[in-house]
N, C-alpha and C. Protein backbone atom coordinates (compact mmCIF):
# COMPACT_ATOMS: atom_id res chain seq x y z
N UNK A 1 -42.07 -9.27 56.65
CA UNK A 1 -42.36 -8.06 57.41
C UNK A 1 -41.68 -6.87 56.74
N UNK A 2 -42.81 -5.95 56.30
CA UNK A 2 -41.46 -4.43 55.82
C UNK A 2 -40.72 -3.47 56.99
N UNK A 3 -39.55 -3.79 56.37
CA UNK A 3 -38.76 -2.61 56.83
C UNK A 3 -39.07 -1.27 56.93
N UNK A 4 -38.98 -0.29 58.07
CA UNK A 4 -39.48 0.99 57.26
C UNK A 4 -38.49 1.75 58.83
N UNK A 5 -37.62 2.97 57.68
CA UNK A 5 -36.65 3.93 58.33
C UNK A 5 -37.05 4.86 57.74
N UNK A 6 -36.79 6.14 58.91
CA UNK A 6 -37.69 7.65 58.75
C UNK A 6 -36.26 8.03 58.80
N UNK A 7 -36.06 9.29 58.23
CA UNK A 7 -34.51 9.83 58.49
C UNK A 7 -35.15 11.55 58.88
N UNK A 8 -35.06 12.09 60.00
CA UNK A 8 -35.63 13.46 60.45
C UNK A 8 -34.94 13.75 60.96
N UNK A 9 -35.52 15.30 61.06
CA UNK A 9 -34.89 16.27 61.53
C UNK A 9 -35.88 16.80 62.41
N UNK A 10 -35.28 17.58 63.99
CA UNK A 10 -36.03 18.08 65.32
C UNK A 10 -36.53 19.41 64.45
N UNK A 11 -37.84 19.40 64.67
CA UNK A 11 -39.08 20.55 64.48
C UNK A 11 -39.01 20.49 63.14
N UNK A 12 -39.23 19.45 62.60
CA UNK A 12 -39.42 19.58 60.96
C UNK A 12 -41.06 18.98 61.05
N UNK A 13 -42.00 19.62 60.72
CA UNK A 13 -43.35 19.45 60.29
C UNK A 13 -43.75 18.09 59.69
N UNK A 14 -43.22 18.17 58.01
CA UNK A 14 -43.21 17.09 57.43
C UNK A 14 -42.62 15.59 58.12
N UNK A 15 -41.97 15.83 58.71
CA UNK A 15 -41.32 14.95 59.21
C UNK A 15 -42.23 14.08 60.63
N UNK A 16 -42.65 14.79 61.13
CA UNK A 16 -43.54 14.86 62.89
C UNK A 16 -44.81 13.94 61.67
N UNK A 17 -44.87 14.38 60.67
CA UNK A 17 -46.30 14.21 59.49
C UNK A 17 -46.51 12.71 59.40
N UNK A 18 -44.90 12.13 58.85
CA UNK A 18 -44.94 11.11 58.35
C UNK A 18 -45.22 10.31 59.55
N UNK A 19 -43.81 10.37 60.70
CA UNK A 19 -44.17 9.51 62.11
C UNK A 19 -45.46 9.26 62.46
N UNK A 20 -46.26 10.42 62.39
CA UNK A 20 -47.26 10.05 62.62
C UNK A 20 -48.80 9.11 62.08
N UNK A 21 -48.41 9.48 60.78
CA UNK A 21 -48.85 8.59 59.64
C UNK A 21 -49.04 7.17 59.88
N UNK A 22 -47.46 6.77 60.35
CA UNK A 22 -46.89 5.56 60.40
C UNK A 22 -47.51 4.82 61.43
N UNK A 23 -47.65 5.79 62.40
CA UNK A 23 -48.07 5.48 64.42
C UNK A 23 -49.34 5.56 64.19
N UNK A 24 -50.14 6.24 63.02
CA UNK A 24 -51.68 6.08 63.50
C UNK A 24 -51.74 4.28 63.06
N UNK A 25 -51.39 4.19 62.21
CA UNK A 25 -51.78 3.05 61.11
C UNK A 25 -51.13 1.43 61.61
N UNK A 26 -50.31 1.89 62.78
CA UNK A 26 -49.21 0.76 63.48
C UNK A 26 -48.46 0.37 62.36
N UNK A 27 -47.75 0.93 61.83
CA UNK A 27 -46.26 0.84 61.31
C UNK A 27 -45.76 1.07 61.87
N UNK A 28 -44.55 0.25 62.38
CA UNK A 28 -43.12 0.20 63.05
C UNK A 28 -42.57 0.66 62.10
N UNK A 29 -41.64 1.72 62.56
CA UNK A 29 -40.36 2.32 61.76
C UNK A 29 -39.21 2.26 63.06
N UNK A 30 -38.22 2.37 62.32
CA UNK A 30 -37.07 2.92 62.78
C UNK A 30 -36.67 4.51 62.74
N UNK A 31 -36.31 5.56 63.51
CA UNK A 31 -36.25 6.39 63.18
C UNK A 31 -34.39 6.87 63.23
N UNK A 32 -34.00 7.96 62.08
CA UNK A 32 -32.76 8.67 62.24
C UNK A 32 -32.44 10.12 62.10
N UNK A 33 -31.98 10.81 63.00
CA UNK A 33 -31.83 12.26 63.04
C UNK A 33 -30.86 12.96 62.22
N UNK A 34 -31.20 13.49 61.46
CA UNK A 34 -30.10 14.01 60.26
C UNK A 34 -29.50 15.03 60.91
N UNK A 35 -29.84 15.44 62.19
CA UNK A 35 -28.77 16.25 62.54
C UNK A 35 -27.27 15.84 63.57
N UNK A 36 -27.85 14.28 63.63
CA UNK A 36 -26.83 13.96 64.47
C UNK A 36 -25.32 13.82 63.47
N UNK A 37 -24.46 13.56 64.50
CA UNK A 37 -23.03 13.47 63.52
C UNK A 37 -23.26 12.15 62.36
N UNK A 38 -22.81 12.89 60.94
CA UNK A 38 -23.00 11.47 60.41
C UNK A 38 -24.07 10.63 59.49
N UNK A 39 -25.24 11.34 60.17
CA UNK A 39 -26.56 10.27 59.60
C UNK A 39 -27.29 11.25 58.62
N UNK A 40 -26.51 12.55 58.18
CA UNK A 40 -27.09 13.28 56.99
C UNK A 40 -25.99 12.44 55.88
N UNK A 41 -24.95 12.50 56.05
CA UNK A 41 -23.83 11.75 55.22
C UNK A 41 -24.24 10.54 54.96
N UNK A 42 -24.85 9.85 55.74
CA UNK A 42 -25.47 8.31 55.45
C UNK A 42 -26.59 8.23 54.72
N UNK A 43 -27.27 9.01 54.81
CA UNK A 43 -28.36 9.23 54.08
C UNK A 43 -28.08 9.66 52.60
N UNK A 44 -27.52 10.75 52.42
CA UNK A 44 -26.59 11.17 51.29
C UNK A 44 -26.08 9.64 50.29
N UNK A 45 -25.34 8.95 51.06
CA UNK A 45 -24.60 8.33 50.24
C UNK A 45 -25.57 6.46 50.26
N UNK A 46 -26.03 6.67 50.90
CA UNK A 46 -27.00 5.29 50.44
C UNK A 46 -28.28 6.25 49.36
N UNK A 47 -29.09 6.76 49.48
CA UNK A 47 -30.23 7.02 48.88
C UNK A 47 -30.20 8.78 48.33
N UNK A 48 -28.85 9.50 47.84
CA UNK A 48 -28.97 10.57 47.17
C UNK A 48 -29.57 11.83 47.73
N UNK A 49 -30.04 11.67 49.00
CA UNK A 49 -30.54 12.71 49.65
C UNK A 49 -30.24 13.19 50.89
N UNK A 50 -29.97 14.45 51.27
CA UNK A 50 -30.13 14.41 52.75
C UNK A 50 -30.89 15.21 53.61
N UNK A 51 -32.05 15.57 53.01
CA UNK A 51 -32.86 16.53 53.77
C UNK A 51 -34.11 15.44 54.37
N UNK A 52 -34.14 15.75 55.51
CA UNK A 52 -35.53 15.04 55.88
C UNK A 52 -36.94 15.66 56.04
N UNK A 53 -38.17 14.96 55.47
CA UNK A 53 -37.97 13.73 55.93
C UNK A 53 -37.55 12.59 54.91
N UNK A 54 -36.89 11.57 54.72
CA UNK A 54 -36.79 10.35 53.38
C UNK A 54 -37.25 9.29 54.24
N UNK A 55 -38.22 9.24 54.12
CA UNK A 55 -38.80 7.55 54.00
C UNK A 55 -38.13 6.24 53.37
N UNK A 56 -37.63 5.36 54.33
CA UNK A 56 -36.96 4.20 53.54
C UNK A 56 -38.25 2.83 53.84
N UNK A 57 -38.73 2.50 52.72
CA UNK A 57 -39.58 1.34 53.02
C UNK A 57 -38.83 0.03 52.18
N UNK A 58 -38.64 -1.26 52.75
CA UNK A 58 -37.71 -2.14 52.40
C UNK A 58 -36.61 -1.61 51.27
N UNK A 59 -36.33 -1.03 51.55
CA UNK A 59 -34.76 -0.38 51.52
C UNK A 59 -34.70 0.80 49.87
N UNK A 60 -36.30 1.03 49.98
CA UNK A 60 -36.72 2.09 48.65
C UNK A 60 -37.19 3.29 49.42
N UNK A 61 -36.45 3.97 48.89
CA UNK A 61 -36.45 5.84 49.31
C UNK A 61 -37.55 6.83 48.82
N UNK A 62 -38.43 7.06 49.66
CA UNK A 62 -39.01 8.09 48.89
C UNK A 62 -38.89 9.30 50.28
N UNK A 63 -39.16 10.82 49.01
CA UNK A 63 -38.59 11.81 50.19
C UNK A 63 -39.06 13.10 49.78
N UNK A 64 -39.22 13.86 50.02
CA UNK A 64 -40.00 15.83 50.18
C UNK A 64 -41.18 15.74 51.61
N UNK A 65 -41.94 16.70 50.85
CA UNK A 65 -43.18 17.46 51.98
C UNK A 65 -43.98 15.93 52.31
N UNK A 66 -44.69 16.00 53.37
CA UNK A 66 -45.78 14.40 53.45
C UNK A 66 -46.85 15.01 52.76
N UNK A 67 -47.05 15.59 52.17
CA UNK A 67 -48.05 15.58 51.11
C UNK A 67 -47.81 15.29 49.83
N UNK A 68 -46.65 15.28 49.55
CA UNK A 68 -46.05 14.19 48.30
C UNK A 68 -45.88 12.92 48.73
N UNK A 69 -45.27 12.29 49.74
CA UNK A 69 -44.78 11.51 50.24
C UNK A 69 -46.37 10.61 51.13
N UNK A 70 -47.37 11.03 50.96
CA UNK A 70 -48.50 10.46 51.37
C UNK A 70 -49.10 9.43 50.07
N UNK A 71 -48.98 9.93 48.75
CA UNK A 71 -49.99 8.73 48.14
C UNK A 71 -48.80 7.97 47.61
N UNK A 72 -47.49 8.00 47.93
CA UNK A 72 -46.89 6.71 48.01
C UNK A 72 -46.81 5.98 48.93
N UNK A 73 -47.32 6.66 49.88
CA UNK A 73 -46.98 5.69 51.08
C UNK A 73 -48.31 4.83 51.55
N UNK A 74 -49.40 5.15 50.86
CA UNK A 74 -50.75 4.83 50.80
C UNK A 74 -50.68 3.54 49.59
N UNK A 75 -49.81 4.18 49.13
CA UNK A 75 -49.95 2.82 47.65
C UNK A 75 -49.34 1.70 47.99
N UNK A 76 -48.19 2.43 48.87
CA UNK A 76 -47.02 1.02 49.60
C UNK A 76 -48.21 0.22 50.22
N UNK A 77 -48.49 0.63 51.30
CA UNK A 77 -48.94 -0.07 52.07
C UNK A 77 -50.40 -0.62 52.23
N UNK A 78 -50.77 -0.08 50.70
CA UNK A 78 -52.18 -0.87 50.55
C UNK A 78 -51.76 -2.26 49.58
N UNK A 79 -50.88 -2.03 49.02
CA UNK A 79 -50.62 -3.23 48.63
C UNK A 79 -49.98 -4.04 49.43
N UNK A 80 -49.32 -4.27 50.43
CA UNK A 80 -49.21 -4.66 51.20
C UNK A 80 -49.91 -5.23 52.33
N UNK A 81 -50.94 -5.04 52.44
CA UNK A 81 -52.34 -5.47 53.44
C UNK A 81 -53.06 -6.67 52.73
């Protein structure tokens, strides 16, 4: 089963983009708020980034606008089907 963690931020576009992506298609994610205490620093120091949105799919990071972040996530998960 893949893993898949969203790391966002409240009223971020891209971010609302991907969730939704995920929810049309029934991908379960986990989600994390980079503004809470902490989980920008976690993000930072596992996967080099901390702006959301970063997509973690079995424990590989991809991350910018969901229009970059769409034909990887199309490639993930067509190979995967």
């Amino acid at each position: 089963m893949t893993e898949v963690l969203v790391y966002t931020s409240p009223g971020c576009p891209d971010c609302a983009a991907v969730k939704r992506y995920l929810t049309e298609r029934g991908i379960a994610f986990d989600e994390r708020d980079v503004s809470r205490p902490g989980v920008a620093e976690e993000a930072k120091a596992r996967y080099g980034v901390r702006v959301a949105p970063i997509t973690v799919i079995d424990g590989v990071a991809t991350y910018g606008i969901f229009a970059d972040q769409k034909p990887r996530l199309e490639a993930t998960f067509n190979r995967s089907t």
